[in-house]
Protein backbone atom coordinates (compact mmCIF):
# COMPACT_ATOMS: atom_id res chain seq x y z
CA UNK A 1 -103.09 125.82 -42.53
CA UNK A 2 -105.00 124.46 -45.15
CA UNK A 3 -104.12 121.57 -47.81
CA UNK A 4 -106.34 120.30 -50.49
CA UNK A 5 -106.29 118.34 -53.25
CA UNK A 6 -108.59 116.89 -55.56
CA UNK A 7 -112.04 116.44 -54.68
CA UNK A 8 -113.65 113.06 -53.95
CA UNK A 9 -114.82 112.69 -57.19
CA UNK A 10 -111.92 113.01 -59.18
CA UNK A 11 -109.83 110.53 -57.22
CA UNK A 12 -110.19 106.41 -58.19
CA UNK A 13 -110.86 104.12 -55.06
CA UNK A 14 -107.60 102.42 -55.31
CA UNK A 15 -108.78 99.35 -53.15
CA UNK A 16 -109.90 96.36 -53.36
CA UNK A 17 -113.34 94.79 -52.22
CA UNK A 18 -113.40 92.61 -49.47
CA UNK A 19 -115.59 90.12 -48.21
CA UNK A 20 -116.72 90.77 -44.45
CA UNK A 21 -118.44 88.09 -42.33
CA UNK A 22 -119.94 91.15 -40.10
CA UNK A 23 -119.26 92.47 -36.74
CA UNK A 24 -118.79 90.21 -33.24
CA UNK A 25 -121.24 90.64 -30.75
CA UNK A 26 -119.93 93.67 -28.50
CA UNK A 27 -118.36 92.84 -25.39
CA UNK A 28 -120.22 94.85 -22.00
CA UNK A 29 -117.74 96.21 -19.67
CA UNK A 30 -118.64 98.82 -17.35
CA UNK A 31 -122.10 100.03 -18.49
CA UNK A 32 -120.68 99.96 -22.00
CA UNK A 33 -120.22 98.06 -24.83
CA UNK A 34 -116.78 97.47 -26.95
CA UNK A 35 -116.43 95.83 -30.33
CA UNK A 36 -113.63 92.56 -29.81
CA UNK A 37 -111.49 93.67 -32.69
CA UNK A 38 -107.75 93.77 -33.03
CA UNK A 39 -106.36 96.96 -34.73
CA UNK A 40 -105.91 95.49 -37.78
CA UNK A 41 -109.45 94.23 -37.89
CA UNK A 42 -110.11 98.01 -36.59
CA UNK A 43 -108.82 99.03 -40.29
CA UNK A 44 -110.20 96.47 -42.09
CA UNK A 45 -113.86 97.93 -40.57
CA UNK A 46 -113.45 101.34 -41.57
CA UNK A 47 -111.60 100.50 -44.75
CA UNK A 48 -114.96 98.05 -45.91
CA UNK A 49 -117.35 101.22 -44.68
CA UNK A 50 -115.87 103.70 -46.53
CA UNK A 51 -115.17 101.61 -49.93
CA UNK A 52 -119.18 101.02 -49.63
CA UNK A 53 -119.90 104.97 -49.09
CA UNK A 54 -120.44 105.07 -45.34
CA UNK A 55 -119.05 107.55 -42.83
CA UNK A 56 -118.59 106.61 -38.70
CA UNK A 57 -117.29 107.41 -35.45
CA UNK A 58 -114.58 105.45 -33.52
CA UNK A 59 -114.52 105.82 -29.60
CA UNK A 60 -111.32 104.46 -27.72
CA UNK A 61 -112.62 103.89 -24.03
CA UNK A 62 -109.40 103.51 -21.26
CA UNK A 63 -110.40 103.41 -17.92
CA UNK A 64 -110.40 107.36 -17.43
CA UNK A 65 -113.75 107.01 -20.52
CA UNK A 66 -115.24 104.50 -18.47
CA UNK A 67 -115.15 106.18 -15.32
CA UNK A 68 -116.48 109.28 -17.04
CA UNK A 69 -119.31 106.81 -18.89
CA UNK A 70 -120.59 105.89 -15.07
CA UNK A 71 -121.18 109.18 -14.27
CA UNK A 72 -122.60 110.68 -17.42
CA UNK A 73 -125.82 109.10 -19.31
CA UNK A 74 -124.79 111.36 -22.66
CA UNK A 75 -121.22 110.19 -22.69
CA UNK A 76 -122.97 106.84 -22.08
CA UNK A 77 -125.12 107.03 -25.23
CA UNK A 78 -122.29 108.73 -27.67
CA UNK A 79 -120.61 105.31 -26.87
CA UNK A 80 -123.49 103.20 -27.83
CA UNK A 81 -123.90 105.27 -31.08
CA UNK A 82 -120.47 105.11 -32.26
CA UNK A 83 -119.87 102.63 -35.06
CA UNK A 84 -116.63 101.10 -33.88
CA UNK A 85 -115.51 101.36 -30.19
CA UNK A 86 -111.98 99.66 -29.11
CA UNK A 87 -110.74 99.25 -25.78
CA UNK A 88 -107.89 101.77 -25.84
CA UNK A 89 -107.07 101.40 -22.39
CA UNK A 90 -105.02 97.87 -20.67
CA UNK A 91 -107.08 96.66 -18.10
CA UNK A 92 -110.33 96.70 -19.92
CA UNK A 93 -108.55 93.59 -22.01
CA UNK A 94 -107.91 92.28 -18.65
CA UNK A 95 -111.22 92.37 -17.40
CA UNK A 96 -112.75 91.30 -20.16
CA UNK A 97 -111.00 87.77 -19.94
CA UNK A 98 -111.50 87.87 -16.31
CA UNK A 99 -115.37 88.08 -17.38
CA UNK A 100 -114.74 84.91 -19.97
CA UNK A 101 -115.70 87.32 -22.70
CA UNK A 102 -112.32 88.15 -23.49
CA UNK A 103 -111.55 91.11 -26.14
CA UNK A 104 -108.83 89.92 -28.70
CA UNK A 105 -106.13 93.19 -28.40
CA UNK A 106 -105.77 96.06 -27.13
CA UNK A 107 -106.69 99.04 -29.77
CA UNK A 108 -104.90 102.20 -28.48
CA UNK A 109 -105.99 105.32 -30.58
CA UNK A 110 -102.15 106.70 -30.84
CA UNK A 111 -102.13 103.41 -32.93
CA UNK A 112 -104.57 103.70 -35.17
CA UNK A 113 -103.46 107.10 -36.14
CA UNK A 114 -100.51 105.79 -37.82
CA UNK A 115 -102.25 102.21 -39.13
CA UNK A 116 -104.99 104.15 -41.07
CA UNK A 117 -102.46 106.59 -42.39
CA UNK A 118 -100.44 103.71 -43.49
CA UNK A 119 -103.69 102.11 -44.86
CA UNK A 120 -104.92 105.52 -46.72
CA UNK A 121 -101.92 107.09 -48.59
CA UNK A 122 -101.90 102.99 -50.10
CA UNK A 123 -105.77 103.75 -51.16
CA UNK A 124 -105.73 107.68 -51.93
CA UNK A 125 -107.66 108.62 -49.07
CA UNK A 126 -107.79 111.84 -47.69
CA UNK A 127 -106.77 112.23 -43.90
CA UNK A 128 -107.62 115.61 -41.42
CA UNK A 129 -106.25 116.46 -38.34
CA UNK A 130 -108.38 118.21 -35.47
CA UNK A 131 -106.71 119.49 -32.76
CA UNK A 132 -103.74 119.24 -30.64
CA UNK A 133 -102.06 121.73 -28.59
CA UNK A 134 -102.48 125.44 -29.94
CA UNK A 135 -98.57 126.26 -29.59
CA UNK A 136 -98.23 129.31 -31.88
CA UNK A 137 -95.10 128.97 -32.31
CA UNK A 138 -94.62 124.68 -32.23
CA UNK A 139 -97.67 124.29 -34.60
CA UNK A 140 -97.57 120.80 -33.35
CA UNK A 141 -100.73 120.10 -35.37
CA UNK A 142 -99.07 121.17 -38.97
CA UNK A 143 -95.67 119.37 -37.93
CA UNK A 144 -97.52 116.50 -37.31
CA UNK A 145 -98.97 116.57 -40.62
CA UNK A 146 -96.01 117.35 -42.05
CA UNK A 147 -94.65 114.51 -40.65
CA UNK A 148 -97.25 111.89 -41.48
CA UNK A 149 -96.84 112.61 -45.30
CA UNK A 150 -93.18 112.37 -45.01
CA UNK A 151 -93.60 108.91 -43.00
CA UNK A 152 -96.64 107.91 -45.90
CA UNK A 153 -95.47 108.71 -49.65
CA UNK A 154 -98.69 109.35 -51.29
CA UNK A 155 -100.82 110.40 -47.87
CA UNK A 156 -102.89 113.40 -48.68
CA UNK A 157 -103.70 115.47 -45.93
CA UNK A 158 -106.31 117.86 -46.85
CA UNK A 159 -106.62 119.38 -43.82
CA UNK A 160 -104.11 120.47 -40.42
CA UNK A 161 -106.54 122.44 -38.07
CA UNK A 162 -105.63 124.08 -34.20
CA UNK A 163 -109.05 126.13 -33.64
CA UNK A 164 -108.64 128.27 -30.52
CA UNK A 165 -109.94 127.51 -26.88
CA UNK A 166 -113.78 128.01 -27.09
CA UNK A 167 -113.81 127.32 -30.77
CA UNK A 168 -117.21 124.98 -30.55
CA UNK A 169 -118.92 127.33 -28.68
CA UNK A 170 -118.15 130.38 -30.75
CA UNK A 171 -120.91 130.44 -33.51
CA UNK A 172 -117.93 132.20 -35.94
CA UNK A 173 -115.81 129.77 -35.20
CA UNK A 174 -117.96 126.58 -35.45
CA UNK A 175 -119.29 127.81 -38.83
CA UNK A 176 -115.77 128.35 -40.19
CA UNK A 177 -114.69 124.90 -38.92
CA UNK A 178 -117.56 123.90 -40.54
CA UNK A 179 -116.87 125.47 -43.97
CA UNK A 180 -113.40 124.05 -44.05
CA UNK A 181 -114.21 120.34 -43.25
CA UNK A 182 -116.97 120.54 -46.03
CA UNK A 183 -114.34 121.80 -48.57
CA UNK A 184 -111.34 119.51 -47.83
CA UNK A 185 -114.05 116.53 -48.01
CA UNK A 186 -111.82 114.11 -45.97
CA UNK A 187 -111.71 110.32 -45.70
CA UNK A 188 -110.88 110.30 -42.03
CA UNK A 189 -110.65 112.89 -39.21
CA UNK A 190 -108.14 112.80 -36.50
CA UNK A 191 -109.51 114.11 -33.53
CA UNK A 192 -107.19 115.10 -30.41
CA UNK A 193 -109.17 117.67 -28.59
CA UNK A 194 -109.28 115.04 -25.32
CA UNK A 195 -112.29 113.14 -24.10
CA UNK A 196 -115.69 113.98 -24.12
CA UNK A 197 -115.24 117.16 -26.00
CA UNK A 198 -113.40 115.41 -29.04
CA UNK A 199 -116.89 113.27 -29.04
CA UNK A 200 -119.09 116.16 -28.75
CA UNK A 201 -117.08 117.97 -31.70
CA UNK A 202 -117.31 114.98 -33.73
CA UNK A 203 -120.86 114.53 -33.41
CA UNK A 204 -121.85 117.83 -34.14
CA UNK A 205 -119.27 117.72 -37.12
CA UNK A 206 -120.10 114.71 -38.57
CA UNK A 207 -123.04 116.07 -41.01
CA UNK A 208 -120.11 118.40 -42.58
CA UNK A 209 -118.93 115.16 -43.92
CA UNK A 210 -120.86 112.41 -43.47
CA UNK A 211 -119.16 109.76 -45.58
CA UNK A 212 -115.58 110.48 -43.23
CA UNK A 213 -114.55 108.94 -40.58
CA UNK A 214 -113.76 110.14 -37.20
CA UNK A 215 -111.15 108.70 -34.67
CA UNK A 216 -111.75 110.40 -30.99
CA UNK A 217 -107.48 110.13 -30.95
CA UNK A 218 -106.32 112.37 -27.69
CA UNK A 219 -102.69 112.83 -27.30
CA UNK A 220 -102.00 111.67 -30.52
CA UNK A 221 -101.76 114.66 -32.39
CA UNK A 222 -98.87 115.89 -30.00
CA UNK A 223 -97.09 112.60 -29.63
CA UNK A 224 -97.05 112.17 -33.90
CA UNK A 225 -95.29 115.66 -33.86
CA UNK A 226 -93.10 114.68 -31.05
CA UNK A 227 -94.61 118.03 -28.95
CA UNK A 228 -95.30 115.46 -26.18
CA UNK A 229 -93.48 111.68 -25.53
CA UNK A 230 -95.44 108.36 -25.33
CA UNK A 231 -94.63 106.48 -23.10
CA UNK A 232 -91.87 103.71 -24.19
CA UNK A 233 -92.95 100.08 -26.09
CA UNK A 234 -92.54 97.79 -23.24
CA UNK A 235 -94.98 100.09 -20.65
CA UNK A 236 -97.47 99.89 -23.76
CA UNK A 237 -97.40 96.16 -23.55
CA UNK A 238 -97.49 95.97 -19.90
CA UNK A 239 -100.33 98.45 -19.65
CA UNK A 240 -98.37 100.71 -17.56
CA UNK A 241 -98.66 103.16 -19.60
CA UNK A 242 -100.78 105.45 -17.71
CA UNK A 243 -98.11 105.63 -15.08
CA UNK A 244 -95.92 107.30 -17.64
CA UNK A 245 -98.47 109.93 -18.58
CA UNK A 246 -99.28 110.62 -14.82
CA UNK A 247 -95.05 111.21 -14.16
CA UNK A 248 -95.17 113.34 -17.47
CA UNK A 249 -98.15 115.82 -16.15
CA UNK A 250 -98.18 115.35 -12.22
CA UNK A 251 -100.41 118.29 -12.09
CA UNK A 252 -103.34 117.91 -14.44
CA UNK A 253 -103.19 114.20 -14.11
CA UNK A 254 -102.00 112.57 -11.08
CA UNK A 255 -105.06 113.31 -8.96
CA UNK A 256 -107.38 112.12 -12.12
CA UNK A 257 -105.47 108.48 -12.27
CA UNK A 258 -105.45 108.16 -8.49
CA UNK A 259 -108.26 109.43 -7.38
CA UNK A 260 -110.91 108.23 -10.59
CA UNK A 261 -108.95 105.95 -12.44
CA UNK A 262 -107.53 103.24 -9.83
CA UNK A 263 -110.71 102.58 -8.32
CA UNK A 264 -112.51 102.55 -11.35
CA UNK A 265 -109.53 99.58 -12.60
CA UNK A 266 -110.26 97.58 -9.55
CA UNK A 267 -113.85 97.82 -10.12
CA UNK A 268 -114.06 96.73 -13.31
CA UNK A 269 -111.93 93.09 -12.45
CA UNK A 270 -113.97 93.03 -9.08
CA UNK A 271 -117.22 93.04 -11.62
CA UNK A 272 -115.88 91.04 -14.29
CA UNK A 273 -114.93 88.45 -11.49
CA UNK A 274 -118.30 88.54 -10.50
CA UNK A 275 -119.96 87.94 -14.10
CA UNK A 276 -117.36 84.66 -14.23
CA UNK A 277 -118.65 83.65 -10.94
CA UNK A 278 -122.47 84.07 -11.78
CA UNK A 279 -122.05 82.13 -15.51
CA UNK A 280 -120.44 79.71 -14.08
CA UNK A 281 -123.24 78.85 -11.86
């Protein structure tokens, strides 16, 4: 499926300049660092970037990232070289005001999906999706678009794209991925191929439009087409919302969360209780 408009030149901005007082220091939990910004002040970031020309990449580390981060010095350094990184996942808010460094919000990536969307069909930005589940016959990822311009009068998405299994290791493939990001020239690129290969992709993507932004998203091409459920409001606020996702796919997931994820949750308080202990003294 392919959608495009007008090129990037013959659209007007649409916004409105800001003033920006710069980033906060990032926040070090785990081996990695995390910028303290709420999801609003997520947007506002990318907004101010691409208003002054400049492209990024947004990682969302949960606990699952971080555990993956320990054991891999790559993932470790696509992290540092993101732009904007937001803790996606509960307790890494929790740990982080254990630690007396505490991060504002939590910045889930199924959120921001729907706050930049809501921010770019105000601004005439141009928004492509990147994944999903290849359902032949759901097409979750072109329902989903679908159903973000119905939800955002104005939205354009330039771009709904499902590549097969193997796709970024397929030179073919790659080159006609390539070919199609470079002619819908997008604003933003949703991303929901699942950690690290959504990072990989995005890196290797990035020069195909270097003035977009990327959002590493997950799920959240699936749950915006209603292919998959998120897990209700109030488990979202309590962080339990990894318990919902674990009861939803027992099989791929349940061994992940209990066996990686737990531990790596009680690590990170016993560490950030440690780092309140030690500047205290």
């Amino acid at each position: 499926m392919e959608r495009l408009g007008p090129s990037r030149a013959d659209r007007g901005s649409g916004a409105t300049p800001r003033l920006s007082s710069g980033p906060a220091k990032r926040v070090s939990l785990g081996g990695i660092a995390i910028d303290p910004v709420t999801e609003a002040g997520a947007v506002a970031r990318v907004l101010d970037a691409l208003e002054a020309g400049r492209g990024g990449q947004i990682v969302t580390p949960n606990v699952d990232i971080v555990a993956a981060a320990r054991r891999s010095r790559e993932l470790r350094a696509i992290i540092a070289a993101s732009d904007l990184v937001v803790a996606d996942g509960a307790p890494l808010v929790w740990a982080s005001k254990v630690a007396g460094t505490p991060l504002p919000a939590r910045v889930a990536g199924s959120d921001l999906v729907w706050s930049l969307s809501a921010a770019a069909a105000t601004r005439g930005l141009r928004v492509a999706l990147l994944g999903g589940t290849p359902d032949a016959a759901a097409r979750p990822t072109e329902r989903a678009a679908d159903l973000l311009e119905a939800r955002y009068p104005g939205l354009k998405v330039v771009g709904a794209w499902c590549p097969p299994m193997g796709f970024d290791k397929d030179e073919s493939q790659w080159r006609a991925l390539v070919e199609r990001v470079e002619s819908a020239a997008p604003d933003l690129v949703y991303v929901g191929l699942g950690f690290p290969k959504q990072e990989h992709v995005t890196v290797r993507l990035r020069s195909a439009a270097p003035a977009a932004w990327f959002l590493g998203c997950g799920a959240s091409i699936d749950f915006i087409a209603g292919y998959r459920r998120r897990a209700p409001k109030w488990m979202q606020r309590t962080g339990t919302e990894w318990v919902f996702r674990m009861l939803s796919e027992p099989r791929r997931l349940v061994r992940r969360y209990l066996k990686d994820d737990v531990p790596e949750a009680v690590r990170l308080l016993a560490e950030a209780y440690r780092e309140r202990r030690r500047n205290a003294g």
